[in-house]
PDB file of N, CA and C in Angstrom:
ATOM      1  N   UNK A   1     169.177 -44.415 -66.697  1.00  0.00           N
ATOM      2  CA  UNK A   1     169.295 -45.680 -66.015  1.00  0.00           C
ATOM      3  C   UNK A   1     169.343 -45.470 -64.507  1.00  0.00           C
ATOM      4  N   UNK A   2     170.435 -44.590 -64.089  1.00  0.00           N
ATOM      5  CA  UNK A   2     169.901 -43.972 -62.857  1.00  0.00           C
ATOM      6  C   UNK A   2     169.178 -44.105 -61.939  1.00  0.00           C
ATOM      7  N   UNK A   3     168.116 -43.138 -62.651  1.00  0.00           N
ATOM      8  CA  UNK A   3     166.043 -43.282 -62.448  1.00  0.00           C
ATOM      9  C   UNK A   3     165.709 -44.309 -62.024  1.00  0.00           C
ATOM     10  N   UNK A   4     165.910 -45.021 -62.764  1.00  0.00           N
ATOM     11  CA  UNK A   4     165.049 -46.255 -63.163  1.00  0.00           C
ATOM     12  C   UNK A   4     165.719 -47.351 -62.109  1.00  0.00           C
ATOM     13  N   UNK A   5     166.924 -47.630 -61.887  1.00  0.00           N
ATOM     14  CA  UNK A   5     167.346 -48.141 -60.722  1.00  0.00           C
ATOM     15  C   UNK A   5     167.293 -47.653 -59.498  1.00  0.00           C
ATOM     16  N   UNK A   6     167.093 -46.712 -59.161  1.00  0.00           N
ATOM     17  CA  UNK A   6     166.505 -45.648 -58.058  1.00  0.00           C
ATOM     18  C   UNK A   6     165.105 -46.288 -57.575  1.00  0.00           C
ATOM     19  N   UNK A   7     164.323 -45.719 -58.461  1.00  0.00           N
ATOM     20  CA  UNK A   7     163.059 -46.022 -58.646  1.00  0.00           C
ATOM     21  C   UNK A   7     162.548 -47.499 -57.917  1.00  0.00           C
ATOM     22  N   UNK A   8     163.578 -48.817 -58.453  1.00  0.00           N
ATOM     23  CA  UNK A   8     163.269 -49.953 -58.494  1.00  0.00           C
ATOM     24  C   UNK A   8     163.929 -50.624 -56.810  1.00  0.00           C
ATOM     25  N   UNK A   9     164.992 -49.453 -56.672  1.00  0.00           N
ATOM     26  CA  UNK A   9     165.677 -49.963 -55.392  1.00  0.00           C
ATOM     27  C   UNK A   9     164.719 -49.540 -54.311  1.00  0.00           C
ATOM     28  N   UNK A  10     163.943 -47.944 -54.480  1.00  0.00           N
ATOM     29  CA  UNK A  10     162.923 -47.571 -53.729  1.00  0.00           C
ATOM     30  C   UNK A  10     161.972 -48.893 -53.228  1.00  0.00           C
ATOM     31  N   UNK A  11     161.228 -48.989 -54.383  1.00  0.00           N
ATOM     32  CA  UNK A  11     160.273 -50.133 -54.128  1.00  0.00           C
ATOM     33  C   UNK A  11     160.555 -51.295 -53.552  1.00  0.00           C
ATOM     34  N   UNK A  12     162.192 -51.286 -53.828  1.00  0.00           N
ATOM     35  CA  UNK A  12     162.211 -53.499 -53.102  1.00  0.00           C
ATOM     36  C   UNK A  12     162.391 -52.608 -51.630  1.00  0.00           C
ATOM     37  N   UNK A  13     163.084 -51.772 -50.828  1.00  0.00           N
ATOM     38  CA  UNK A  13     162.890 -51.396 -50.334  1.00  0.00           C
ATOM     39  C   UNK A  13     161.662 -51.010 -49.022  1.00  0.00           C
ATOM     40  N   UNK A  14     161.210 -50.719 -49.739  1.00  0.00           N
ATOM     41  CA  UNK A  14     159.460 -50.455 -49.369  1.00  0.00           C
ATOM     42  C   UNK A  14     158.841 -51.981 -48.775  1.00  0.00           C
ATOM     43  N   UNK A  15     159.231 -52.476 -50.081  1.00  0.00           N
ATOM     44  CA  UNK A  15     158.265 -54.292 -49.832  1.00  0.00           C
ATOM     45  C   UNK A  15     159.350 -54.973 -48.939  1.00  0.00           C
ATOM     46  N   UNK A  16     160.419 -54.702 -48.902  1.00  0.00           N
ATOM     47  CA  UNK A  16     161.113 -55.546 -47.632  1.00  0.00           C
ATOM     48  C   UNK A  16     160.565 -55.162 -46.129  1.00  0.00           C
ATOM     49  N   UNK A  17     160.871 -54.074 -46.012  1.00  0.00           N
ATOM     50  CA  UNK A  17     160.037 -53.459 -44.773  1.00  0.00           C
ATOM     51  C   UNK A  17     158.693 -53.568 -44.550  1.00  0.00           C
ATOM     52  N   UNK A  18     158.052 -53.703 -45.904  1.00  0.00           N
ATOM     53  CA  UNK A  18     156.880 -54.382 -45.770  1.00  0.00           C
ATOM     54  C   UNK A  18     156.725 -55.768 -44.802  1.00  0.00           C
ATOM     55  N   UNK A  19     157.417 -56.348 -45.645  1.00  0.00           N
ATOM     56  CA  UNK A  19     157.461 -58.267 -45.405  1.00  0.00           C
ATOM     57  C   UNK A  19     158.306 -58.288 -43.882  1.00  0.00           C
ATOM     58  N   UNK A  20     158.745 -57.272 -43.432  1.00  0.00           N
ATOM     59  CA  UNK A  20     159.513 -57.185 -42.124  1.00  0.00           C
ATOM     60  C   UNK A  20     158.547 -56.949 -41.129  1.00  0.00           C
ATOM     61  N   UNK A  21     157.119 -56.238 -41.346  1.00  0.00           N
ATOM     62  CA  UNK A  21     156.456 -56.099 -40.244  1.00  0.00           C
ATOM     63  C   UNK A  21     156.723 -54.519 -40.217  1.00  0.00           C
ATOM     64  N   UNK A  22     157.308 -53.497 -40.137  1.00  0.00           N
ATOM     65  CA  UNK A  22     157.508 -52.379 -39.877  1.00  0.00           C
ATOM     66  C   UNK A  22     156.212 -51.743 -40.717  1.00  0.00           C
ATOM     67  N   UNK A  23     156.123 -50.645 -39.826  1.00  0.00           N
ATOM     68  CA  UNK A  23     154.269 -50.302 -39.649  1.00  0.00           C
ATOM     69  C   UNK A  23     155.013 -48.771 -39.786  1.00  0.00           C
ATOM     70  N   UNK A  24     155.910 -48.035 -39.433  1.00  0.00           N
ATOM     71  CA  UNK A  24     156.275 -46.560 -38.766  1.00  0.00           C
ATOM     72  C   UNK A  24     156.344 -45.722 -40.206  1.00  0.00           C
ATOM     73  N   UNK A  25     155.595 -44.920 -41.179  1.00  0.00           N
ATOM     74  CA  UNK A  25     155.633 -44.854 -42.506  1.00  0.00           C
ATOM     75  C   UNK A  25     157.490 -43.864 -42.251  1.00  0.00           C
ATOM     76  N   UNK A  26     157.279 -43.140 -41.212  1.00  0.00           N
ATOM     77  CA  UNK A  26     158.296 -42.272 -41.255  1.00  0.00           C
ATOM     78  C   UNK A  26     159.799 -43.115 -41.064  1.00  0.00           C
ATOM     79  N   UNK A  27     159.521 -44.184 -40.330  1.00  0.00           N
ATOM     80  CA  UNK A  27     160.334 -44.993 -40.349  1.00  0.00           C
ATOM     81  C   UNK A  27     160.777 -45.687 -41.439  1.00  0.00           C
ATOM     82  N   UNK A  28     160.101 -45.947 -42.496  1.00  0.00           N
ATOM     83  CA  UNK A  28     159.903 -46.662 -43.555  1.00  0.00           C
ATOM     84  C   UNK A  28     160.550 -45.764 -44.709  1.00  0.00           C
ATOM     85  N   UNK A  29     160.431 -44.360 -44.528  1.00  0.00           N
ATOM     86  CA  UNK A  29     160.243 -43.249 -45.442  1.00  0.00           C
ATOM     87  C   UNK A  29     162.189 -42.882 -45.281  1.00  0.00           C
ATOM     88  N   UNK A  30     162.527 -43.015 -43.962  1.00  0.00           N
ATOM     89  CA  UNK A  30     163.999 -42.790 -43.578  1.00  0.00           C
ATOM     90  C   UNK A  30     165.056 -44.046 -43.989  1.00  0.00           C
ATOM     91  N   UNK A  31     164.411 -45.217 -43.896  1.00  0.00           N
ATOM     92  CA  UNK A  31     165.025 -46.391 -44.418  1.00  0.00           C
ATOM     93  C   UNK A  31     165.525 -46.793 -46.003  1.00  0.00           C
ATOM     94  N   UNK A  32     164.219 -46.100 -46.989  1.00  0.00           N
ATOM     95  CA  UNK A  32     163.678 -46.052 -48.119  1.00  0.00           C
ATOM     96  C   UNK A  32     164.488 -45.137 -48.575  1.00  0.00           C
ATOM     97  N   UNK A  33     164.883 -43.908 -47.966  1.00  0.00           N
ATOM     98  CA  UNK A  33     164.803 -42.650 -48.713  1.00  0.00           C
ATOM     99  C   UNK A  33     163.984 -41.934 -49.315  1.00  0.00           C
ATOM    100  N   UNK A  34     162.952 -42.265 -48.756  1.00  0.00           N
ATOM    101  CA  UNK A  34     161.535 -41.023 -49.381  1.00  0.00           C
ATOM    102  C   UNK A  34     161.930 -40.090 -48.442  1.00  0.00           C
ATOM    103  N   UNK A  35     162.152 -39.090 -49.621  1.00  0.00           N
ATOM    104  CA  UNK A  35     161.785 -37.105 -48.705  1.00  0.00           C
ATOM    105  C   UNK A  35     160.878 -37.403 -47.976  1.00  0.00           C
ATOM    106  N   UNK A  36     159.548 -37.839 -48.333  1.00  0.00           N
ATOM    107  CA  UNK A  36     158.287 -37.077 -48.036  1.00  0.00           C
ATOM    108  C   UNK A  36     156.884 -38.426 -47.113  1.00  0.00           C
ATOM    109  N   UNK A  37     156.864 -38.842 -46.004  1.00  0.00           N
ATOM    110  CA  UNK A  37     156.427 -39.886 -45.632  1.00  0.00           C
ATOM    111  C   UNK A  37     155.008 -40.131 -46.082  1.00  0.00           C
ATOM    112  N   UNK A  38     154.791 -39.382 -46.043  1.00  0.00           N
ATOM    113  CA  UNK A  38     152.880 -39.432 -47.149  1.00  0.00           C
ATOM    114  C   UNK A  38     153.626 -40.141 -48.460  1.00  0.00           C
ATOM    115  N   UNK A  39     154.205 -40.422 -48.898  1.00  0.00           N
ATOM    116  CA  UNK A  39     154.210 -40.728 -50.432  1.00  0.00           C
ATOM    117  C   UNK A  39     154.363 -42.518 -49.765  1.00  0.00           C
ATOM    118  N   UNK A  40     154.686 -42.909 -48.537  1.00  0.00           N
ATOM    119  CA  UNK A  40     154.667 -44.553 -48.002  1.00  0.00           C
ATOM    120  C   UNK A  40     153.503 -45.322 -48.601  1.00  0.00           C
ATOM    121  N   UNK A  41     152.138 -44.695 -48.219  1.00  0.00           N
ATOM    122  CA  UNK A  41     151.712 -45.193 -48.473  1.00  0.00           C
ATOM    123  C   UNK A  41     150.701 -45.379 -49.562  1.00  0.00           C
ATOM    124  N   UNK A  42     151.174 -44.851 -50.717  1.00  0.00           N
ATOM    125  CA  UNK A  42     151.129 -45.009 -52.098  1.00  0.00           C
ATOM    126  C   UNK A  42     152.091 -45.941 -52.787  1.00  0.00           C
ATOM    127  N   UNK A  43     153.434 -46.049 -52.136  1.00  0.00           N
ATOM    128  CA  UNK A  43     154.687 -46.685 -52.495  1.00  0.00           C
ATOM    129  C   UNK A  43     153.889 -48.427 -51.937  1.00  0.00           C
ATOM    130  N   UNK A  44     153.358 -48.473 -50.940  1.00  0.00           N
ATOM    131  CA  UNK A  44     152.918 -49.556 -50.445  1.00  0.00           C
ATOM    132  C   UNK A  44     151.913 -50.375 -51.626  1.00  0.00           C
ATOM    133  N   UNK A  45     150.781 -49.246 -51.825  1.00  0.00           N
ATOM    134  CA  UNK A  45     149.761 -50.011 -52.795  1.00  0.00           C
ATOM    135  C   UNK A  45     150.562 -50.538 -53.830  1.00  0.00           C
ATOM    136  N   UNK A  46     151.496 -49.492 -54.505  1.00  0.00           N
ATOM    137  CA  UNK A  46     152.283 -49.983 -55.584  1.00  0.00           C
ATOM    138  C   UNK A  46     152.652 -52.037 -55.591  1.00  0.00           C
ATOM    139  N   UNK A  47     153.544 -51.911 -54.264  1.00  0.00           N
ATOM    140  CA  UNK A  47     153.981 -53.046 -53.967  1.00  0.00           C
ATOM    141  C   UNK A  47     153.120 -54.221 -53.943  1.00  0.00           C
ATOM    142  N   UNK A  48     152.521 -54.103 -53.198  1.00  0.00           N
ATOM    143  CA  UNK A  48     151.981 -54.946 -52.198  1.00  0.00           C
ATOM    144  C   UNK A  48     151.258 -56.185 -53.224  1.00  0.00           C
ATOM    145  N   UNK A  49     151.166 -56.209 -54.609  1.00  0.00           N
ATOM    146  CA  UNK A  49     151.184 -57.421 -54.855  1.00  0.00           C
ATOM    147  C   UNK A  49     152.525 -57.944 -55.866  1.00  0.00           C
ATOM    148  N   UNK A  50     152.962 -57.280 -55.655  1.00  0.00           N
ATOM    149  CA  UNK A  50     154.564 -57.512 -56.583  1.00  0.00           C
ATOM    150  C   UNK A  50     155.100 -58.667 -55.621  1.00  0.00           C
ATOM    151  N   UNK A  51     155.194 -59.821 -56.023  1.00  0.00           N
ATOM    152  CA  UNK A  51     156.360 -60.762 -55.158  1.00  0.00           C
ATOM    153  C   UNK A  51     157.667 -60.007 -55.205  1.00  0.00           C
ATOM    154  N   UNK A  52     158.188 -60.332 -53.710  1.00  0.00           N
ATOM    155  CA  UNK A  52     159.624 -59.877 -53.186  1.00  0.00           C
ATOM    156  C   UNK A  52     160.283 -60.190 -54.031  1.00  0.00           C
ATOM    157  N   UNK A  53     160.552 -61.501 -54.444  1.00  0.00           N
ATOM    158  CA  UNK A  53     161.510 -61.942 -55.574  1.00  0.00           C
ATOM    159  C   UNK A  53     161.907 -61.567 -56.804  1.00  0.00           C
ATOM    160  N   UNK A  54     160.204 -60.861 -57.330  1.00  0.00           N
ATOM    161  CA  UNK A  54     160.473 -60.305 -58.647  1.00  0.00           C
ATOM    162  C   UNK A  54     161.655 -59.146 -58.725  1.00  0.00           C
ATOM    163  N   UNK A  55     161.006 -58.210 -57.475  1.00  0.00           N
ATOM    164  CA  UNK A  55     161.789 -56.637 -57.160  1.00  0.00           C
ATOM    165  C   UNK A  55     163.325 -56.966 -56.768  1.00  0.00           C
ATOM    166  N   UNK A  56     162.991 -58.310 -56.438  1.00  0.00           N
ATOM    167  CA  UNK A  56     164.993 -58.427 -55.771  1.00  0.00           C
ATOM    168  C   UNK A  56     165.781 -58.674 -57.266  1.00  0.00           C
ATOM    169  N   UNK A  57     165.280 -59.654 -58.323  1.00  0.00           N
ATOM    170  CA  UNK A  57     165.907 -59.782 -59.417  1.00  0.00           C
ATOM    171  C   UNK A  57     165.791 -58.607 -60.798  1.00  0.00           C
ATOM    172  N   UNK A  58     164.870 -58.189 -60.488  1.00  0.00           N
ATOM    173  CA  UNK A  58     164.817 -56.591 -61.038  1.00  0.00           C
ATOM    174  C   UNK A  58     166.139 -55.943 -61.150  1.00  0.00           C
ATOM    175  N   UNK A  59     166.788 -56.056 -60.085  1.00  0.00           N
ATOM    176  CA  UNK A  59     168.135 -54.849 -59.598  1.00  0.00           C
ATOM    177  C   UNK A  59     169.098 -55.290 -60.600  1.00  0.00           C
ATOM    178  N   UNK A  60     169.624 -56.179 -60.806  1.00  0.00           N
ATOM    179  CA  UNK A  60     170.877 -57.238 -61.256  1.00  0.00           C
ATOM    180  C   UNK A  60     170.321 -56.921 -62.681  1.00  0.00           C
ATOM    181  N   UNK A  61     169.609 -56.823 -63.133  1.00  0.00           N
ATOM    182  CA  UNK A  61     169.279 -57.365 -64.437  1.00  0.00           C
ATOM    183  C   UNK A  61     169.340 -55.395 -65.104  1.00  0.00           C
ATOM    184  N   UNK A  62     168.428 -54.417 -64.286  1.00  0.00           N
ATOM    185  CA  UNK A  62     168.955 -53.075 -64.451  1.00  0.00           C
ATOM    186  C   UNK A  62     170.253 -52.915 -64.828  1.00  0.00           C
ATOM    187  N   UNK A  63     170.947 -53.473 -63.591  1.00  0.00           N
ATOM    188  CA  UNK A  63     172.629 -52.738 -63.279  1.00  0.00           C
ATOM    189  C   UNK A  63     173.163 -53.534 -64.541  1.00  0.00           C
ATOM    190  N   UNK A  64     172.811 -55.180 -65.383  1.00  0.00           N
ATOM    191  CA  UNK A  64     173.257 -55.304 -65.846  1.00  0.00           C
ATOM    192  C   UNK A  64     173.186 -54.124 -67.320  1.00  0.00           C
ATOM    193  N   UNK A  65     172.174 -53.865 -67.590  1.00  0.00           N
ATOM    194  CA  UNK A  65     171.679 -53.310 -68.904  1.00  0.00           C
ATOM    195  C   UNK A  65     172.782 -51.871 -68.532  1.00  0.00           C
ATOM    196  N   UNK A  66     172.573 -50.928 -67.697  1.00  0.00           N
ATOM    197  CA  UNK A  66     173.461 -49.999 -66.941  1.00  0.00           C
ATOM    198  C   UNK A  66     174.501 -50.551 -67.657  1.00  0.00           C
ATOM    199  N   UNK A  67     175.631 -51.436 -67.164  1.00  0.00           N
ATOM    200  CA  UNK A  67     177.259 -51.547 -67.118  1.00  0.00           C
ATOM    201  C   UNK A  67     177.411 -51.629 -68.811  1.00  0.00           C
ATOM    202  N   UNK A  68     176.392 -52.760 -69.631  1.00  0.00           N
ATOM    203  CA  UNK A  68     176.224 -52.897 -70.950  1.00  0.00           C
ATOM    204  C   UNK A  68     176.262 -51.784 -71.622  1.00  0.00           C
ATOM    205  N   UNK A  69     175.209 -51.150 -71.472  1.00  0.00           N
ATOM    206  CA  UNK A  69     175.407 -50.059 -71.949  1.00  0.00           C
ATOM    207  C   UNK A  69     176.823 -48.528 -72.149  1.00  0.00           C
ATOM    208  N   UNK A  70     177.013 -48.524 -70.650  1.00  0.00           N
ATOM    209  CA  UNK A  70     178.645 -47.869 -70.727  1.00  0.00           C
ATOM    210  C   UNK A  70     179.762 -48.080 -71.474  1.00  0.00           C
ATOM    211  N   UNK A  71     179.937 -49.779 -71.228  1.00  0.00           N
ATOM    212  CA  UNK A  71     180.611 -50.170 -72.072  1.00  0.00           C
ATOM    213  C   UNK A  71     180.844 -51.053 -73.175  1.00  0.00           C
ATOM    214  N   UNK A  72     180.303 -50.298 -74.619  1.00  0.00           N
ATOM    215  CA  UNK A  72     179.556 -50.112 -75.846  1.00  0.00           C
ATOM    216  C   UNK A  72     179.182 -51.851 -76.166  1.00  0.00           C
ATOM    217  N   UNK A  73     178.211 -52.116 -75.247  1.00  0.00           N
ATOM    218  CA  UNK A  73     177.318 -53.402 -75.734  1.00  0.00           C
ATOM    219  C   UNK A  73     176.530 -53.027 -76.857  1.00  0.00           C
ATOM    220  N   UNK A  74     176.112 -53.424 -77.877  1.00  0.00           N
ATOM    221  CA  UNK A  74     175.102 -52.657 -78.873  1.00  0.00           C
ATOM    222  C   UNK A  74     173.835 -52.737 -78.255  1.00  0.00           C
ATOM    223  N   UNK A  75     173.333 -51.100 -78.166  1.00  0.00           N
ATOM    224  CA  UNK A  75     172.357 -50.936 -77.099  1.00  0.00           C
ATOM    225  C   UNK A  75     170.641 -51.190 -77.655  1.00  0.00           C
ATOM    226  N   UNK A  76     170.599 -51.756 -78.583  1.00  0.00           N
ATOM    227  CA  UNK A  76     169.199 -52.262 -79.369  1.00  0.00           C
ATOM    228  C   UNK A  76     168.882 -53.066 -78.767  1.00  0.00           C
ATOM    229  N   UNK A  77     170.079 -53.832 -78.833  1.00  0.00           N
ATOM    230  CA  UNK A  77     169.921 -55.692 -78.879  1.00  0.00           C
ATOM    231  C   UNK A  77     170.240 -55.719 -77.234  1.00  0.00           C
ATOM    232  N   UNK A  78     170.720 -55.044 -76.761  1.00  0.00           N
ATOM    233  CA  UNK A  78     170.901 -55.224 -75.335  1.00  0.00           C
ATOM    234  C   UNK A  78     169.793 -54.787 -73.990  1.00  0.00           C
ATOM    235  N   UNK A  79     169.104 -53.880 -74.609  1.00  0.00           N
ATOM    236  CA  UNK A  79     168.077 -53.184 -74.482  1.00  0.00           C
ATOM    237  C   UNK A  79     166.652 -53.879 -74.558  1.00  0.00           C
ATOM    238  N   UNK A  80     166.407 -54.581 -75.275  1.00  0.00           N
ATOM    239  CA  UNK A  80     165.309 -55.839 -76.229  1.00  0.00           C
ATOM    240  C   UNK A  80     165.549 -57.362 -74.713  1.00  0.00           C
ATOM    241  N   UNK A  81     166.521 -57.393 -75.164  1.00  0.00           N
ATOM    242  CA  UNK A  81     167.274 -58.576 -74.339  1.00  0.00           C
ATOM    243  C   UNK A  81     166.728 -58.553 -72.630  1.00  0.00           C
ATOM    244  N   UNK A  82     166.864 -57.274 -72.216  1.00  0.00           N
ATOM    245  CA  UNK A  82     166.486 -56.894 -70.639  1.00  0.00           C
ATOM    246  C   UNK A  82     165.651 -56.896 -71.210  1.00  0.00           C
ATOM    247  N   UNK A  83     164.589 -55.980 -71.376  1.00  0.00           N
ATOM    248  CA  UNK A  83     163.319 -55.607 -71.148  1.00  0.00           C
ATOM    249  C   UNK A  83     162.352 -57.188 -71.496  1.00  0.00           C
ATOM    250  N   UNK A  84     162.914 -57.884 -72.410  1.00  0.00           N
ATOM    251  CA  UNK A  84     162.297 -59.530 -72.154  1.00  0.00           C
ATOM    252  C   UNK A  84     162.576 -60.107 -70.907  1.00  0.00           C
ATOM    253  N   UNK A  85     163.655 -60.133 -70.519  1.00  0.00           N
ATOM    254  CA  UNK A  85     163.838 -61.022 -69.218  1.00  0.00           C
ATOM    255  C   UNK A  85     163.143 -60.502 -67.946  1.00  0.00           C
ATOM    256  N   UNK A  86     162.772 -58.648 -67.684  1.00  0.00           N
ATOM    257  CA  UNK A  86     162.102 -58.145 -66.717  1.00  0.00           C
ATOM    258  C   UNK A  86     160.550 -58.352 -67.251  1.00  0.00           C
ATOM    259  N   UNK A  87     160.137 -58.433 -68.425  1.00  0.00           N
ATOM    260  CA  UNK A  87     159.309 -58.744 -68.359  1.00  0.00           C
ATOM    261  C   UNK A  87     158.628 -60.253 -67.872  1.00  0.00           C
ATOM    262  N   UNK A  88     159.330 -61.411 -68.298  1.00  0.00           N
ATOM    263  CA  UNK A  88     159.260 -62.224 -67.533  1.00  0.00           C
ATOM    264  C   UNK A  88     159.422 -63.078 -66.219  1.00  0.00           C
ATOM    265  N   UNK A  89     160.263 -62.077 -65.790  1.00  0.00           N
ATOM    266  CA  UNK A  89     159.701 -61.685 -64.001  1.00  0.00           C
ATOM    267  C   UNK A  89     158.820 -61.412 -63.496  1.00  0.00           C
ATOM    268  N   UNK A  90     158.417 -60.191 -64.595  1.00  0.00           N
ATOM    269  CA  UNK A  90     156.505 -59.880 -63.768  1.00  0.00           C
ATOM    270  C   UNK A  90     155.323 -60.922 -64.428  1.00  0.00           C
ATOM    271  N   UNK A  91     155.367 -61.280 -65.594  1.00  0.00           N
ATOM    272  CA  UNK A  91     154.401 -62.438 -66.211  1.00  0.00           C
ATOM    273  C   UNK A  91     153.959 -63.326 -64.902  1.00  0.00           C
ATOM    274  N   UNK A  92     155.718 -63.899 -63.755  1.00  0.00           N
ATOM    275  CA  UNK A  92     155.126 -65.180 -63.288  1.00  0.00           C
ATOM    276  C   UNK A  92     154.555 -64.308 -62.071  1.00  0.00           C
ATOM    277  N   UNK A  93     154.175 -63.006 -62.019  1.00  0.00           N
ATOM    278  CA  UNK A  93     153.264 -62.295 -60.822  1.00  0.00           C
ATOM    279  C   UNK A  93     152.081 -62.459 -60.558  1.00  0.00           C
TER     280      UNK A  93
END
């Protein structure tokens, strides 16, 4: 879960600074937490048609499945449950 919230915080990340105007990849790469500033602008294509909104409600809905999981939600049904609702975040993309 970790990963995967990592991963997802990277990207809103990326697309905020996007939607901010900031152009500096190294700048972008230090903000972000990318090691490596060549990987910006691959992280960019990724984004760049993802609405902001989707990636912002992404997080909440992770951390929720995260906390569920720790503390013994039954992880099938809890698991099923997110992965419908993130999926219908990206559907209205």
């Amino acid at each position: 879960m970790a990963t995967l919230v990592g991963q997802f915080r990277t990207r809103l990340w990326i697309k905020l600074l996007m939607e901010a105007g900031e152009r500096d990849d190294k700048e972008i790469a230090r903000l972000a937490e990318v090691g490596n500033p060549k990987q910006i602008y691959f992280l960019q294509q990724e984004v760049r048609k993802i609405p902001l909104q989707s990636l912002q409600q992404t997080l909440p809905i992770l951390l929720e499945l995260e906390f569920g999981l720790k503390f013994g939600a039954e992880p099938l049904s809890l698991m099923q449950t997110k992965v419908i609702e993130l999926c219908q975040l990206y559907l209205k993309s």
